[in-house]
N, C-alpha and C. Protein backbone atom coordinates (compact mmCIF):
# COMPACT_ATOMS: atom_id res chain seq x y z
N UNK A 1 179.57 0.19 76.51
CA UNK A 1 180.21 -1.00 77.02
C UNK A 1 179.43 -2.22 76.53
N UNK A 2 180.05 -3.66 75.63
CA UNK A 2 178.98 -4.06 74.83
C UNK A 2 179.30 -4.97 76.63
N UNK A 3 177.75 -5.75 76.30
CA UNK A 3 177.50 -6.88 76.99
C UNK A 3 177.73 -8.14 76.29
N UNK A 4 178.51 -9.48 77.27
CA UNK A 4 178.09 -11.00 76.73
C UNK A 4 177.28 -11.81 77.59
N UNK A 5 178.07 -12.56 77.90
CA UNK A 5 177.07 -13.57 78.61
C UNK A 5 176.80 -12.66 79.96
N UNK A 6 175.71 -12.79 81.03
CA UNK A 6 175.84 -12.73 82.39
C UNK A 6 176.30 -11.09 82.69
N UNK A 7 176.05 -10.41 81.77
CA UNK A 7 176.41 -9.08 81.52
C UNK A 7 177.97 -8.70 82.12
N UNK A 8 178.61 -9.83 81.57
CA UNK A 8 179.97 -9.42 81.31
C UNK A 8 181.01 -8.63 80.35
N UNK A 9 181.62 -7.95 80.63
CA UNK A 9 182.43 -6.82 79.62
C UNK A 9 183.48 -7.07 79.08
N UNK A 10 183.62 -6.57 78.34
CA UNK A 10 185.18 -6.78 78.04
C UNK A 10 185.88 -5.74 78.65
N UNK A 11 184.83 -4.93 78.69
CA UNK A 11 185.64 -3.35 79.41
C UNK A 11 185.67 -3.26 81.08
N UNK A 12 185.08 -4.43 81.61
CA UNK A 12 185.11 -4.39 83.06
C UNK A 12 186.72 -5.26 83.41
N UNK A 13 186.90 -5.14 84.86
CA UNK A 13 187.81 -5.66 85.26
C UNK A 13 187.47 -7.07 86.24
N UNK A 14 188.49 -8.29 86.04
CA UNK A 14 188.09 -9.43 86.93
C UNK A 14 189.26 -9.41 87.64
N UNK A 15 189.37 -10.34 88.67
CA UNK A 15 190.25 -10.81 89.38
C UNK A 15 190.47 -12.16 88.90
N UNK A 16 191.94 -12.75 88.69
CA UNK A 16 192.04 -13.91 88.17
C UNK A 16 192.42 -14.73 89.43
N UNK A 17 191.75 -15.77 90.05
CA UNK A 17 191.79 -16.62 90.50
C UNK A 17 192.79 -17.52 90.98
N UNK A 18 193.44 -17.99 89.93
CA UNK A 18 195.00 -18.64 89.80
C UNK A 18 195.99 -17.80 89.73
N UNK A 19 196.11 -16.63 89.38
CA UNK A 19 197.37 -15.65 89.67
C UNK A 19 197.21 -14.77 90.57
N UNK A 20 195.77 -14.37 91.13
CA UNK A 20 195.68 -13.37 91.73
C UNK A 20 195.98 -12.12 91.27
N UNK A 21 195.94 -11.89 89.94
CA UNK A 21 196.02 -10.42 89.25
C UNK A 21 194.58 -10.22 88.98
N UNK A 22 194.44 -8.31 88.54
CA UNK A 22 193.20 -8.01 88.40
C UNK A 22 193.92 -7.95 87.15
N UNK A 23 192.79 -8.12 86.06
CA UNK A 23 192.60 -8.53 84.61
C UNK A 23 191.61 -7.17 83.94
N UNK A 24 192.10 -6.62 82.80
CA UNK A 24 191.03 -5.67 82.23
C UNK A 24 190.27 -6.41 80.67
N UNK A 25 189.18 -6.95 81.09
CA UNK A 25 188.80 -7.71 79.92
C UNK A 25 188.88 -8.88 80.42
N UNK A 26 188.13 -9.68 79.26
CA UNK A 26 188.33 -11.15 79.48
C UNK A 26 189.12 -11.74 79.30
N UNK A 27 190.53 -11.43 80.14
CA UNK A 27 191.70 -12.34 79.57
C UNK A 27 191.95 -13.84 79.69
N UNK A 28 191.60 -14.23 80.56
CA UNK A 28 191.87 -15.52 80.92
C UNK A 28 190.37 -16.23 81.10
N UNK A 29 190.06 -17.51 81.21
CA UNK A 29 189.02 -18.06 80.44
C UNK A 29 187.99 -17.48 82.05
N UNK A 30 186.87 -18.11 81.48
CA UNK A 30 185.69 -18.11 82.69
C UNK A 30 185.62 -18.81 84.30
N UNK A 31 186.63 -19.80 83.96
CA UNK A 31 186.74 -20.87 84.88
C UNK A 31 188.24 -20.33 86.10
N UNK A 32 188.15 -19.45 85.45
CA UNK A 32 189.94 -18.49 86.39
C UNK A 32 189.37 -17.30 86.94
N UNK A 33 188.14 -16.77 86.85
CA UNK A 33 188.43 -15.39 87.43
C UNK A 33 187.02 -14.82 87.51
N UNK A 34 186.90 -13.99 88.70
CA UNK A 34 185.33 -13.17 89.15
C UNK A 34 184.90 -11.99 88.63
N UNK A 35 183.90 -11.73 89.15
CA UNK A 35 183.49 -10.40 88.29
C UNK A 35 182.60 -10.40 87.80
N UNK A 36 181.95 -9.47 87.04
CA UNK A 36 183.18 -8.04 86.85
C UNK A 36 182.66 -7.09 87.67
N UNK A 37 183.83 -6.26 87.63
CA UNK A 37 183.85 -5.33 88.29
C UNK A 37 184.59 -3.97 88.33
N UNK A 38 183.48 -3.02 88.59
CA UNK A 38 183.73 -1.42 87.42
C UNK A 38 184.80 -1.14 87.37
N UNK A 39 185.86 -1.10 88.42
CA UNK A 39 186.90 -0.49 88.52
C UNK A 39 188.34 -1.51 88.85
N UNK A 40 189.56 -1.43 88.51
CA UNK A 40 190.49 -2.34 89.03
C UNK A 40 190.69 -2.30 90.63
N UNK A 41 190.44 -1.51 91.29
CA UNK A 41 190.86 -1.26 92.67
C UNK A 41 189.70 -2.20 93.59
N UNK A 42 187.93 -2.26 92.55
CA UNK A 42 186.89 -2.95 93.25
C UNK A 42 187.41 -4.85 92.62
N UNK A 43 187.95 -4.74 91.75
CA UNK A 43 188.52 -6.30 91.58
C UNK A 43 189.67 -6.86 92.51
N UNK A 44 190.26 -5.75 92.30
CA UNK A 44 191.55 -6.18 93.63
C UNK A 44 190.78 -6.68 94.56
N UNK A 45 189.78 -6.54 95.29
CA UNK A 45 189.74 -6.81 96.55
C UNK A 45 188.06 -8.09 97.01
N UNK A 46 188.17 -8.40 95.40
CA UNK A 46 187.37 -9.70 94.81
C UNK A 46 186.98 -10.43 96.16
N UNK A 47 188.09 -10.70 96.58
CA UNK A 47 188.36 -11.81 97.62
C UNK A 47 187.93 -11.78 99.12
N UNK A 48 188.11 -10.26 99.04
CA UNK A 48 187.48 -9.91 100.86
C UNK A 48 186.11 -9.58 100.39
N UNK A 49 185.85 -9.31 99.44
CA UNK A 49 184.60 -9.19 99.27
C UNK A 49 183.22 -10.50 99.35
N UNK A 50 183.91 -11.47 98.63
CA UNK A 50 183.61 -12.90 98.45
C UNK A 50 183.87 -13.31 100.19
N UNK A 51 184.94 -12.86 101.14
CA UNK A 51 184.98 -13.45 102.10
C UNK A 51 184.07 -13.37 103.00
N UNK A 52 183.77 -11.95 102.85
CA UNK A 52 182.61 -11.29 103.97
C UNK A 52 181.71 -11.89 103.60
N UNK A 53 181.01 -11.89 102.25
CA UNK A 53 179.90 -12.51 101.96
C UNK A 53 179.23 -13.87 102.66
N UNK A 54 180.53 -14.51 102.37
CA UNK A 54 180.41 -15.95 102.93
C UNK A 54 180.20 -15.88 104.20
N UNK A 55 181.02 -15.36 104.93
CA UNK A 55 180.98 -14.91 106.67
C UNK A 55 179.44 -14.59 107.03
N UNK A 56 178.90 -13.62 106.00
CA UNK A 56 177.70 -13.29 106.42
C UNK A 56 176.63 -14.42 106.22
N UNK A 57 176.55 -15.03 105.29
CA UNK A 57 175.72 -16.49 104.66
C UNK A 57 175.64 -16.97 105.79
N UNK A 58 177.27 -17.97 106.24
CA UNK A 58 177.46 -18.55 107.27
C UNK A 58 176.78 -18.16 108.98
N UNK A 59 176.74 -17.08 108.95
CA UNK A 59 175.94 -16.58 109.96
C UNK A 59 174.51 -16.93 110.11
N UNK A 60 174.04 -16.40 108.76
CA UNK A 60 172.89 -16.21 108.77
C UNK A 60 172.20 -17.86 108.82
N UNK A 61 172.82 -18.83 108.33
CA UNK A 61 172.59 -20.15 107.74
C UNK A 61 172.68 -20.77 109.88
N UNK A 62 173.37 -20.21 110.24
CA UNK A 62 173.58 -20.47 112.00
C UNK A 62 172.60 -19.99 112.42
N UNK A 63 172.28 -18.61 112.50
CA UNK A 63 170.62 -18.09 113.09
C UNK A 63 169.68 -18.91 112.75
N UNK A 64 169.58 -19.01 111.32
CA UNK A 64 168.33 -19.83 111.19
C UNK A 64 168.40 -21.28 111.46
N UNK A 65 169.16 -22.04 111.58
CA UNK A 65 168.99 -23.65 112.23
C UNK A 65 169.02 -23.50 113.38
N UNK A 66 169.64 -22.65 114.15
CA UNK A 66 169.12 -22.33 116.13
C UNK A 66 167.51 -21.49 116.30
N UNK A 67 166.96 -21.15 114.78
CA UNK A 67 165.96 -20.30 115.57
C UNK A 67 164.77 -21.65 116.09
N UNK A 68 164.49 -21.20 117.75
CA UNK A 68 163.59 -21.33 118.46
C UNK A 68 162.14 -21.42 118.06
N UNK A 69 161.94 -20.60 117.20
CA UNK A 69 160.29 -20.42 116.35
C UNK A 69 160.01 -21.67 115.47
N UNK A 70 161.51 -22.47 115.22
CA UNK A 70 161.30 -23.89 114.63
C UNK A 70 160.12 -24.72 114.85
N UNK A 71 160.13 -24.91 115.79
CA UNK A 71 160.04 -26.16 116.57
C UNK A 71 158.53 -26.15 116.69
């Protein structure tokens, strides 16, 4: 599987952004779509993945400005 930038594939799959299709390769430019990711079924779901993430950040970014040990 060659590598380019950011060890992106041509042979991996993205999720495109603006259509919401999973993509095999770099079809559409850098600025449209996530990834990569090994399989089409782990791109499909780009988005809950990215969501949780954030959910979890957001949490964590809340614990730490309430922690008590601040001060």
């Amino acid at each position: 599987m060659p590598n380019g930038a950011r060890g992106e594939s041509d042979e991996a799959y993205y999720y495109n952004l603006e259509t919401g299709e999973v993509e095999h390769g770099k079809v559409s430019d850098w600025t449209s779509r996530i990834g990569p990711y090994a399989s089409a079924a782990e791109a499909a779901q780009a988005l809950e993945r990215v969501r949780a993430r954030n959910e979890a950040w957001e949490e964590a970014e809340r614990e730490w400005e309430d922690d008590p040990d601040d001060d």
